[in-house]
PDB file of N, CA and C in Angstrom:
ATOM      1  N   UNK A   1     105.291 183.905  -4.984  1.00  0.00           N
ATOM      2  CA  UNK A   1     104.255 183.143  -5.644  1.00  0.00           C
ATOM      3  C   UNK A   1     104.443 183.293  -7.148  1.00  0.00           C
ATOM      4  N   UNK A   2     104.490 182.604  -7.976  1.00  0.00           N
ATOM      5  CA  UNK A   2     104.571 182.399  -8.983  1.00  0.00           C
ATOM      6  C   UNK A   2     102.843 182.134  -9.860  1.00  0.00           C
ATOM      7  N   UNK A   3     102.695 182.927 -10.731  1.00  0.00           N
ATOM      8  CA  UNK A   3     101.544 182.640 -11.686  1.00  0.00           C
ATOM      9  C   UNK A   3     101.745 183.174 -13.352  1.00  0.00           C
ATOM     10  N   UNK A   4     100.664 182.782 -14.071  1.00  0.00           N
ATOM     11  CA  UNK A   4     100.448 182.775 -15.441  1.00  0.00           C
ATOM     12  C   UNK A   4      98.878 182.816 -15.768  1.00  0.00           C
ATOM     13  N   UNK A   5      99.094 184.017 -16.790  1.00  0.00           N
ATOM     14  CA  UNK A   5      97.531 184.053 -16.696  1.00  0.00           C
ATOM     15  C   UNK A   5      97.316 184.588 -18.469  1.00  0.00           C
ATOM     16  N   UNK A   6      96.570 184.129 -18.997  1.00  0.00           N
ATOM     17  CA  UNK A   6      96.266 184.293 -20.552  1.00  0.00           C
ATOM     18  C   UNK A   6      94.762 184.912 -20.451  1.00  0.00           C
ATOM     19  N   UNK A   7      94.179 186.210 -21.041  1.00  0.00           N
ATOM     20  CA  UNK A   7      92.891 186.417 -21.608  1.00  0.00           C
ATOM     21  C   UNK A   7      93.026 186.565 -23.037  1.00  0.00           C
ATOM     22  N   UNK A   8      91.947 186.823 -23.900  1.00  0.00           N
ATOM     23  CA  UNK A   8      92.398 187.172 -25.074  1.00  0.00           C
ATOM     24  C   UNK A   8      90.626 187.704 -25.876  1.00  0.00           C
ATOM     25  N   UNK A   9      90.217 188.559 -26.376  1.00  0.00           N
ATOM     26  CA  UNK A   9      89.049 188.858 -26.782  1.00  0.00           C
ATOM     27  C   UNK A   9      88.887 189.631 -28.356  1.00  0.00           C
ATOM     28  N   UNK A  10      87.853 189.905 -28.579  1.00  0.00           N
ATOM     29  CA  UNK A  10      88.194 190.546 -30.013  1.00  0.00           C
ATOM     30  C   UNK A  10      87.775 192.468 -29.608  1.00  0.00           C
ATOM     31  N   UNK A  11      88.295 193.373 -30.365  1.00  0.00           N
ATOM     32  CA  UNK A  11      87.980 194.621 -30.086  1.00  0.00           C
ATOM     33  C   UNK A  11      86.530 195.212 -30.795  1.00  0.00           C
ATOM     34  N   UNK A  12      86.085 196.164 -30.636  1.00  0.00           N
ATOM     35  CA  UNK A  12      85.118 196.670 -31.803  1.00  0.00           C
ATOM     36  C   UNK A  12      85.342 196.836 -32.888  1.00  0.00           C
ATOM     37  N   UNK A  13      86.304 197.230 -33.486  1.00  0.00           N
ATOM     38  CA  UNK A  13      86.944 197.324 -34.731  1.00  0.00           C
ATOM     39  C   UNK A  13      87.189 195.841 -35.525  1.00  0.00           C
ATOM     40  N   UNK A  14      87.022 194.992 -34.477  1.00  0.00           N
ATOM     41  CA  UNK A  14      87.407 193.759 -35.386  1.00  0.00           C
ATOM     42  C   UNK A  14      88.769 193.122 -35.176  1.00  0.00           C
ATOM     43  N   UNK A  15      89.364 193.203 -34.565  1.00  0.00           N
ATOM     44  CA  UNK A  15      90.781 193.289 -33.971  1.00  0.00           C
ATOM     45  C   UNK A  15      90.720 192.204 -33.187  1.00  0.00           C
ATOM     46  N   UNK A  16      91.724 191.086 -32.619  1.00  0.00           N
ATOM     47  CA  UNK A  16      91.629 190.252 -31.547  1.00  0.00           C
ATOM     48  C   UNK A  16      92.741 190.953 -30.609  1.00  0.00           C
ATOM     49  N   UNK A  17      92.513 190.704 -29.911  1.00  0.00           N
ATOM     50  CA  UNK A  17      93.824 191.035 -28.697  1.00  0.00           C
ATOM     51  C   UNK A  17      94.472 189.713 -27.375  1.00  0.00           C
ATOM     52  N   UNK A  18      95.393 189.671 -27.035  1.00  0.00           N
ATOM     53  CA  UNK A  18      96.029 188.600 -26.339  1.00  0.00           C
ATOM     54  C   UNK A  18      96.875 189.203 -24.903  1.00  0.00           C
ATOM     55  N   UNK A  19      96.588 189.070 -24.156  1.00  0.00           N
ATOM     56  CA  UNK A  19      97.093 189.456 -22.834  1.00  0.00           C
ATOM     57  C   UNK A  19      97.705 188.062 -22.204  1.00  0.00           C
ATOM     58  N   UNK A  20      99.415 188.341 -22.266  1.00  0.00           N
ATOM     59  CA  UNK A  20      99.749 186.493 -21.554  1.00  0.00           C
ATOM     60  C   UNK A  20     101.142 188.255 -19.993  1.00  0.00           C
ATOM     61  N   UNK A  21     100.579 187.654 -19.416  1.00  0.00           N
ATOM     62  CA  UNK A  21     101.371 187.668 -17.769  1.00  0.00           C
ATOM     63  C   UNK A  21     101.616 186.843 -16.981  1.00  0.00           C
ATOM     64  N   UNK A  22     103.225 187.558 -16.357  1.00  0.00           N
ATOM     65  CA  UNK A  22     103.421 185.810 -16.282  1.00  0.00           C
ATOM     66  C   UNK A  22     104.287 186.702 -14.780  1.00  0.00           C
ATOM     67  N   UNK A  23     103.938 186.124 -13.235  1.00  0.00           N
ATOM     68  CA  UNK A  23     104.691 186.683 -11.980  1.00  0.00           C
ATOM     69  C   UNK A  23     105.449 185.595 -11.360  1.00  0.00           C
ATOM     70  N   UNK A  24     106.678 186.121 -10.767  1.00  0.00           N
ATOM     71  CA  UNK A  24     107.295 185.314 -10.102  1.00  0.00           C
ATOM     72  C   UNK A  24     107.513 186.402  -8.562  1.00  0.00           C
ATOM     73  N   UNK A  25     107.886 185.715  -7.292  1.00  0.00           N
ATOM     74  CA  UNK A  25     108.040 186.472  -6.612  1.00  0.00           C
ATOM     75  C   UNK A  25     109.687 187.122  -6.591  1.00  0.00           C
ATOM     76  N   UNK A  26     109.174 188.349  -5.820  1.00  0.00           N
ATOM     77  CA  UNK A  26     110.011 189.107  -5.407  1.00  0.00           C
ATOM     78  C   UNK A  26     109.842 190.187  -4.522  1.00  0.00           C
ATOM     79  N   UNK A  27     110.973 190.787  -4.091  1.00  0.00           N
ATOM     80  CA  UNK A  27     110.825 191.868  -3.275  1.00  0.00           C
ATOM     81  C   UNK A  27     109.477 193.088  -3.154  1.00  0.00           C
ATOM     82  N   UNK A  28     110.349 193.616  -4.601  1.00  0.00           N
ATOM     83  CA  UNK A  28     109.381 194.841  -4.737  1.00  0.00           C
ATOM     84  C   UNK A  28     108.191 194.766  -6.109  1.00  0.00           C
ATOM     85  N   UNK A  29     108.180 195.332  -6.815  1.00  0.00           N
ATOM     86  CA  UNK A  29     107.460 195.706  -7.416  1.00  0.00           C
ATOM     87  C   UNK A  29     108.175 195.929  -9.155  1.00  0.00           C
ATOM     88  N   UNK A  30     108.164 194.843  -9.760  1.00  0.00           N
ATOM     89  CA  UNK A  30     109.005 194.961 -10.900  1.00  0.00           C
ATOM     90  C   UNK A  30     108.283 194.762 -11.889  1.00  0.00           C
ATOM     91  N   UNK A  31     107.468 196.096 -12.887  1.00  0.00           N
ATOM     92  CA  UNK A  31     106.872 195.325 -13.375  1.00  0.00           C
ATOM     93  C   UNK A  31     107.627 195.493 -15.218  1.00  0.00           C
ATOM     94  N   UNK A  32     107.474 194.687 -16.088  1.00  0.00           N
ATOM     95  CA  UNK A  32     107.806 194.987 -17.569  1.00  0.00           C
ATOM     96  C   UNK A  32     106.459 194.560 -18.807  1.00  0.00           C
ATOM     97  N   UNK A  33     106.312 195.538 -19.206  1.00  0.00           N
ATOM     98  CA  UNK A  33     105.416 195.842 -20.406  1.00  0.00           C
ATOM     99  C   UNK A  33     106.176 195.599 -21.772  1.00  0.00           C
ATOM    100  N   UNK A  34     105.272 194.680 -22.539  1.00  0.00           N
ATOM    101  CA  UNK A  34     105.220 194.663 -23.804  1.00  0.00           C
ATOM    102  C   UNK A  34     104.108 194.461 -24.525  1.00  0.00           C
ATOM    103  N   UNK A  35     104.464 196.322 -25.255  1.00  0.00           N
ATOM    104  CA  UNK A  35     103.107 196.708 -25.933  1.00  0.00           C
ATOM    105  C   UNK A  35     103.290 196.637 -27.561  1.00  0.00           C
ATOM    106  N   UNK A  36     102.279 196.518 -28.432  1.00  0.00           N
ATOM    107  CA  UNK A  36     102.580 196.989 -30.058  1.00  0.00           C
ATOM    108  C   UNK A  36     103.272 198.357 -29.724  1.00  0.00           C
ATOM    109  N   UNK A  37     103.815 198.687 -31.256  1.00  0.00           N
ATOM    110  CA  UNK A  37     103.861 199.935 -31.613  1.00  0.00           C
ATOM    111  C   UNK A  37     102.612 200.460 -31.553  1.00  0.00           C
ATOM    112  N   UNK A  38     102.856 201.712 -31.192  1.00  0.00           N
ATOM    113  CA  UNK A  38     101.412 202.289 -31.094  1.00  0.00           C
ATOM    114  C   UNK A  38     100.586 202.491 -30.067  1.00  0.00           C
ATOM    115  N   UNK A  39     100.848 201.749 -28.943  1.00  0.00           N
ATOM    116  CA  UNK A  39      99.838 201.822 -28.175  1.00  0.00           C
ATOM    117  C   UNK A  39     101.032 202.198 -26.162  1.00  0.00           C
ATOM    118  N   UNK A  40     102.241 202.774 -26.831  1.00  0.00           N
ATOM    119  CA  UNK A  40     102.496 203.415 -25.883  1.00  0.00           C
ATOM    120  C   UNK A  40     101.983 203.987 -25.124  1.00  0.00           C
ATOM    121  N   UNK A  41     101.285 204.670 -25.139  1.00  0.00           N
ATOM    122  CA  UNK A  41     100.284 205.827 -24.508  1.00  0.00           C
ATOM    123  C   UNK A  41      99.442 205.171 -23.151  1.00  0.00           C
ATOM    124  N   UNK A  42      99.157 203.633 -23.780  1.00  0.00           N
ATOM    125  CA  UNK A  42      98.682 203.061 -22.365  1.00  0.00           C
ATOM    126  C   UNK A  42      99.643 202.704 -21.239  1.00  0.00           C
ATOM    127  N   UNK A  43     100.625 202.660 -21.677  1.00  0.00           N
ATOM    128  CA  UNK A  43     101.811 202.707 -20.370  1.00  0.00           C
ATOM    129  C   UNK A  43     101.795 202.737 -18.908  1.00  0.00           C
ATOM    130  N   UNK A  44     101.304 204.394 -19.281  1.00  0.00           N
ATOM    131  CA  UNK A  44     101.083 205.086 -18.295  1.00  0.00           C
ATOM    132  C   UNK A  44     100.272 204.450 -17.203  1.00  0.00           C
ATOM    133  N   UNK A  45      98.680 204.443 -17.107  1.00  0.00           N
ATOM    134  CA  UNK A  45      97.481 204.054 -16.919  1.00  0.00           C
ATOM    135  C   UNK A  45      98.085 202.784 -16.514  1.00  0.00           C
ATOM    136  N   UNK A  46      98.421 201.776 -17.323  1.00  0.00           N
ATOM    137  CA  UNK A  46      98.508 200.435 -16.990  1.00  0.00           C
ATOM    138  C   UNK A  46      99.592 200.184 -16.114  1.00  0.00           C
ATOM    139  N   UNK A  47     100.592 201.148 -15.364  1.00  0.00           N
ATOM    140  CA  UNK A  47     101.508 200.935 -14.726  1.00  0.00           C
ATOM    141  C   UNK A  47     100.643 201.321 -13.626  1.00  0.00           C
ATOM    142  N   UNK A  48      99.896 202.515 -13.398  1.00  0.00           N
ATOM    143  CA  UNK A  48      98.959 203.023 -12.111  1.00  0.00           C
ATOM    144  C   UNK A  48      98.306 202.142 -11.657  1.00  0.00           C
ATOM    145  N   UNK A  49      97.365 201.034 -12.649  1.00  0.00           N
ATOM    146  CA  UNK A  49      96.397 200.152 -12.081  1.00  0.00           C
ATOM    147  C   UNK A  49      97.168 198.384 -11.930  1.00  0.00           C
ATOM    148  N   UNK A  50      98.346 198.453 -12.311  1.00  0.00           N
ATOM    149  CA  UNK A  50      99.209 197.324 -11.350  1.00  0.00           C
ATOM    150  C   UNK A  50      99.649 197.852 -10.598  1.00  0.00           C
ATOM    151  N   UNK A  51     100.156 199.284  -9.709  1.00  0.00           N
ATOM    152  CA  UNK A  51     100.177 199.384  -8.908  1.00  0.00           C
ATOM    153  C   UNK A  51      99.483 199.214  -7.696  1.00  0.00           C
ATOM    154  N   UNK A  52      98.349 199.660  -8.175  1.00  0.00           N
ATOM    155  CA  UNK A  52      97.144 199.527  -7.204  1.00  0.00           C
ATOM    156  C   UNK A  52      96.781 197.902  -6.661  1.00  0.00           C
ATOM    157  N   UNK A  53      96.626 197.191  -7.961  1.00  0.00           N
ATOM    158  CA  UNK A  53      96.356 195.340  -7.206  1.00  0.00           C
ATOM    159  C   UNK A  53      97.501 194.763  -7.065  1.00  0.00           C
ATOM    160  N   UNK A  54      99.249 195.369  -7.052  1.00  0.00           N
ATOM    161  CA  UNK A  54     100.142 194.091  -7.073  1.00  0.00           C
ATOM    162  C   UNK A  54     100.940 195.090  -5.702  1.00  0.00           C
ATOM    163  N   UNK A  55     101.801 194.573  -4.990  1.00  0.00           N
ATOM    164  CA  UNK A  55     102.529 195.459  -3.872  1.00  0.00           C
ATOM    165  C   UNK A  55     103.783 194.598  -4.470  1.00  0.00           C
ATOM    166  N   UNK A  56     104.054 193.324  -4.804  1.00  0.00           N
ATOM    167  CA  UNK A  56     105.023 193.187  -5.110  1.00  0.00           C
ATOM    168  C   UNK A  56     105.372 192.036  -5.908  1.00  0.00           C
ATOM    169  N   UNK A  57     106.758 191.658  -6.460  1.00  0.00           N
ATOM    170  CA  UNK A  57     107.006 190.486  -7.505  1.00  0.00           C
ATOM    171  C   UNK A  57     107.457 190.972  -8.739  1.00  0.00           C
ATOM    172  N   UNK A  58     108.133 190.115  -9.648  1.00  0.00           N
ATOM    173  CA  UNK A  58     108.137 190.524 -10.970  1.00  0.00           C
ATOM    174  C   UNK A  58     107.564 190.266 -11.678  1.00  0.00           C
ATOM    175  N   UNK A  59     106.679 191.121 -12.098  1.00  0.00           N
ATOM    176  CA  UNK A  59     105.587 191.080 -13.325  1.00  0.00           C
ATOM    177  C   UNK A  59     105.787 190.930 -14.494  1.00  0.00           C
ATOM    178  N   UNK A  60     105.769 190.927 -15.761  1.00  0.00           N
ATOM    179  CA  UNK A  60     105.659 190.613 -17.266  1.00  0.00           C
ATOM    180  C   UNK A  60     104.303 190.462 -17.870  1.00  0.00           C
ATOM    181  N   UNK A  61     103.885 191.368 -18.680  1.00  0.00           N
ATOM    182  CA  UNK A  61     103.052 191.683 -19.539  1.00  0.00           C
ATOM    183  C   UNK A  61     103.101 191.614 -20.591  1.00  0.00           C
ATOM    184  N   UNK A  62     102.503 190.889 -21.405  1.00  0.00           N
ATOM    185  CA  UNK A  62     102.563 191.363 -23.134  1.00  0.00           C
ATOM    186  C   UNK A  62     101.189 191.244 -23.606  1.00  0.00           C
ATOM    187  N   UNK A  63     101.006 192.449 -24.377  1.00  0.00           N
ATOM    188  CA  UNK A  63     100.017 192.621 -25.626  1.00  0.00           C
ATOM    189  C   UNK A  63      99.944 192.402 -26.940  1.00  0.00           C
ATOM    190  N   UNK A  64      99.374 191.312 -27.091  1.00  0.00           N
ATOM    191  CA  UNK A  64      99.185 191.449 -28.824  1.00  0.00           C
ATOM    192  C   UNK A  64      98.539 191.856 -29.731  1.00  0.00           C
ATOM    193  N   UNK A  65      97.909 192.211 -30.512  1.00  0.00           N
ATOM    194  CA  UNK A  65      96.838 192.798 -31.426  1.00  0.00           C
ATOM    195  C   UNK A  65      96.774 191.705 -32.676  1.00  0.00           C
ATOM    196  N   UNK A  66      95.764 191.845 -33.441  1.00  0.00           N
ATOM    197  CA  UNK A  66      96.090 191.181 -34.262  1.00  0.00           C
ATOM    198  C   UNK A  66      94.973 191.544 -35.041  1.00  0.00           C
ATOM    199  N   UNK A  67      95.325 192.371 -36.048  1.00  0.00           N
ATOM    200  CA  UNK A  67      93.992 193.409 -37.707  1.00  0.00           C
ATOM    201  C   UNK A  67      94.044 191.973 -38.841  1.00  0.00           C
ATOM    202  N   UNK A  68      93.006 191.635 -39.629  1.00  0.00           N
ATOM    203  CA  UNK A  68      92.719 190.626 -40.529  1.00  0.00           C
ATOM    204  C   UNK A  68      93.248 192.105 -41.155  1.00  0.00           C
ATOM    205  N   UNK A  69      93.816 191.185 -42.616  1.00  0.00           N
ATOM    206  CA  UNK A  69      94.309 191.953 -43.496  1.00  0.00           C
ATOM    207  C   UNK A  69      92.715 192.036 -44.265  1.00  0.00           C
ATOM    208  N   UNK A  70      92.098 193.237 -45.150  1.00  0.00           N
ATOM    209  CA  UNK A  70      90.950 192.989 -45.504  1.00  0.00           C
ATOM    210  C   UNK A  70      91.710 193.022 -47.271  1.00  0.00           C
ATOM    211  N   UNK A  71      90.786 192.389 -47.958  1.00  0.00           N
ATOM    212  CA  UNK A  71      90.703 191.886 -49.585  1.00  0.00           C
ATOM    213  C   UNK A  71      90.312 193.113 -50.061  1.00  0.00           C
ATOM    214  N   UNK A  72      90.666 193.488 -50.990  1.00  0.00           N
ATOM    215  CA  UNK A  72      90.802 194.465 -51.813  1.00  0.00           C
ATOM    216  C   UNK A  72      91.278 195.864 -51.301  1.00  0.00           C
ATOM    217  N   UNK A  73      91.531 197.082 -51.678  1.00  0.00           N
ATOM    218  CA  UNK A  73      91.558 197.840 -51.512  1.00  0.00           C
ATOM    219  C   UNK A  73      90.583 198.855 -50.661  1.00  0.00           C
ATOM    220  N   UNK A  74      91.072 199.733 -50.006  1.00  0.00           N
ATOM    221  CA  UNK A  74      90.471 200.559 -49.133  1.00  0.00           C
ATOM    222  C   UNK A  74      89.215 201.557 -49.846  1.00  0.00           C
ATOM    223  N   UNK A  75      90.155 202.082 -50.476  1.00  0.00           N
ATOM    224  CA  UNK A  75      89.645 203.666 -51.612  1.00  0.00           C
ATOM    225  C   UNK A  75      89.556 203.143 -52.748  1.00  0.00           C
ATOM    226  N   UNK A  76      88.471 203.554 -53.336  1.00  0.00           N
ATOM    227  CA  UNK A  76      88.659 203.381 -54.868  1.00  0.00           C
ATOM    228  C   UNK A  76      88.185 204.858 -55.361  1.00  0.00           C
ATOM    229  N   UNK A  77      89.388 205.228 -56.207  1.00  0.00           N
ATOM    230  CA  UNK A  77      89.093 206.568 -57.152  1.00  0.00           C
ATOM    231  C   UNK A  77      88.690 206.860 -57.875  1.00  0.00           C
ATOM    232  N   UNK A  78      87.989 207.830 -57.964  1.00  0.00           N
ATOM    233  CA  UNK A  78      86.631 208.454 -58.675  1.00  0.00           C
ATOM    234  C   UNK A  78      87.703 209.364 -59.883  1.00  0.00           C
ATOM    235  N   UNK A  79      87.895 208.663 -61.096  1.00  0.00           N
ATOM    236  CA  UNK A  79      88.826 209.762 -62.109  1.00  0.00           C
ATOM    237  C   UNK A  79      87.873 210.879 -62.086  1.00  0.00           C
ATOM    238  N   UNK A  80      86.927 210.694 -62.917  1.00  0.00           N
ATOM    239  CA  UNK A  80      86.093 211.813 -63.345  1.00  0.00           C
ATOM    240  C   UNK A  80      86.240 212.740 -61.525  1.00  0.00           C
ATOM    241  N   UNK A  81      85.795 212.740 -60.705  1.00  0.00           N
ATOM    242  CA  UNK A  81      86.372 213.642 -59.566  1.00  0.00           C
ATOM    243  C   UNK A  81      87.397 214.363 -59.745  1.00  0.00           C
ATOM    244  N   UNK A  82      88.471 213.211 -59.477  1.00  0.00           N
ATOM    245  CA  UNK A  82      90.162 213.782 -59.711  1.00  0.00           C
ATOM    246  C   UNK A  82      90.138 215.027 -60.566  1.00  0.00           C
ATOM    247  N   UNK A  83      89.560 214.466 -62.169  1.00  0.00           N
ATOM    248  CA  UNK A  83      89.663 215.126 -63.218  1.00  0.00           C
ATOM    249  C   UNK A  83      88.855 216.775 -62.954  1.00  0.00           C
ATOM    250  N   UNK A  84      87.900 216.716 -62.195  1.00  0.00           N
ATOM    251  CA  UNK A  84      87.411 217.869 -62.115  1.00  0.00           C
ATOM    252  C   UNK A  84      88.379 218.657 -60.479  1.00  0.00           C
ATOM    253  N   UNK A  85      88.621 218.237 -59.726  1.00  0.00           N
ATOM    254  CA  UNK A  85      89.604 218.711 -59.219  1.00  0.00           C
ATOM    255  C   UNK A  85      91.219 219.243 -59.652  1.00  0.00           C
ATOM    256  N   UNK A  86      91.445 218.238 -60.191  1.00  0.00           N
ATOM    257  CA  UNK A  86      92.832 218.805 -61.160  1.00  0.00           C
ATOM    258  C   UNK A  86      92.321 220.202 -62.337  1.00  0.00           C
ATOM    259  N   UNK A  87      91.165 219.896 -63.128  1.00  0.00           N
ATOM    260  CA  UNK A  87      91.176 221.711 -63.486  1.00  0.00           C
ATOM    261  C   UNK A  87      90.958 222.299 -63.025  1.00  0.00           C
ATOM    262  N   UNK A  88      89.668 222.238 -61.563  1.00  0.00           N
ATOM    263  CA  UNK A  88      89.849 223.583 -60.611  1.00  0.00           C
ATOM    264  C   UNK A  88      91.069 224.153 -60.406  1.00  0.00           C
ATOM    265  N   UNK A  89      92.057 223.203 -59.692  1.00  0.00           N
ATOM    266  CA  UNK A  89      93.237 223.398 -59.164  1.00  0.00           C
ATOM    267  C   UNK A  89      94.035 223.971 -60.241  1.00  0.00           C
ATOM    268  N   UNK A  90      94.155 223.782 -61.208  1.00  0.00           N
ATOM    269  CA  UNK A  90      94.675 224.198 -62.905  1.00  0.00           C
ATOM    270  C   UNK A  90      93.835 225.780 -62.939  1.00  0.00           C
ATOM    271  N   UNK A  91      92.636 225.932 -63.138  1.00  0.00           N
ATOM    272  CA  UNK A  91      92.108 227.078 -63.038  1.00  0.00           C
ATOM    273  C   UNK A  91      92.741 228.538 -62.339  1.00  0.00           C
ATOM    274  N   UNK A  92      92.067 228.189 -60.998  1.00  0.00           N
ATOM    275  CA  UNK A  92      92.860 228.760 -59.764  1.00  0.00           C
ATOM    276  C   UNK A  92      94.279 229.086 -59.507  1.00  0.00           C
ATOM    277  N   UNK A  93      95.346 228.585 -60.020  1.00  0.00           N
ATOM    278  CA  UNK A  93      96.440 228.641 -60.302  1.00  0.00           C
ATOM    279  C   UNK A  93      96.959 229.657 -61.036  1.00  0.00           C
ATOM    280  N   UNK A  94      96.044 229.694 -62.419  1.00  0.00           N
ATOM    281  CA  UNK A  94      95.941 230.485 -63.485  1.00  0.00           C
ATOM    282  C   UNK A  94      95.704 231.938 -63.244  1.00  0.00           C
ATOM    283  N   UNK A  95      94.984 232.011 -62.076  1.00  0.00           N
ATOM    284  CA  UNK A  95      94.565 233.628 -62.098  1.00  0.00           C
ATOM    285  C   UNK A  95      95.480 234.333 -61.492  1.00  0.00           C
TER     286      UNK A  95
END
């Protein structure tokens, strides 16, 4: 049996995500993952729970992510801070 199946939602963080799988038949149980960098770790887990609903075929998975770049900068630095950290650190050094 052959299928194709697309979800796609946004995360809490703000993030969208894209799930496209795509099966054709086969014997056994073939499945292939494509994840971002980064999110190896679900591998695992996500190979256990296609085990559980598929017995067989070749599977194909891919994940996408997708972060809005945000406008301006993250941090903005406090000199006067810095400045009093750099003579502690200058201080302390000293003794």
């Amino acid at each position: 049996m052959t299928g194709f199946a697309r979800a796609d939602g946004t995360l809490p963080d703000g993030a969208s995500f894209l799930w496209e799988v795509r099966s054709v038949n086969g014997r056994g149980l073939d499945l292939r993952l494509r994840l971002p960098n980064g999110f190896d770790a679900l591998e695992p887990a996500l190979r256990d729970a296609a085990g559980k609903l598929f017995k067989r075929g070749n599977i194909s998975a891919t994940l996408n992510i997708k972060r809005e770049e945000k406008a301006g900068p993250r941090l903005t630095p406090d000199p006067a801070a810095l400045d009093q950290a750099l003579r502690l650190a200058l201080d302390l050094a000293a003794r």
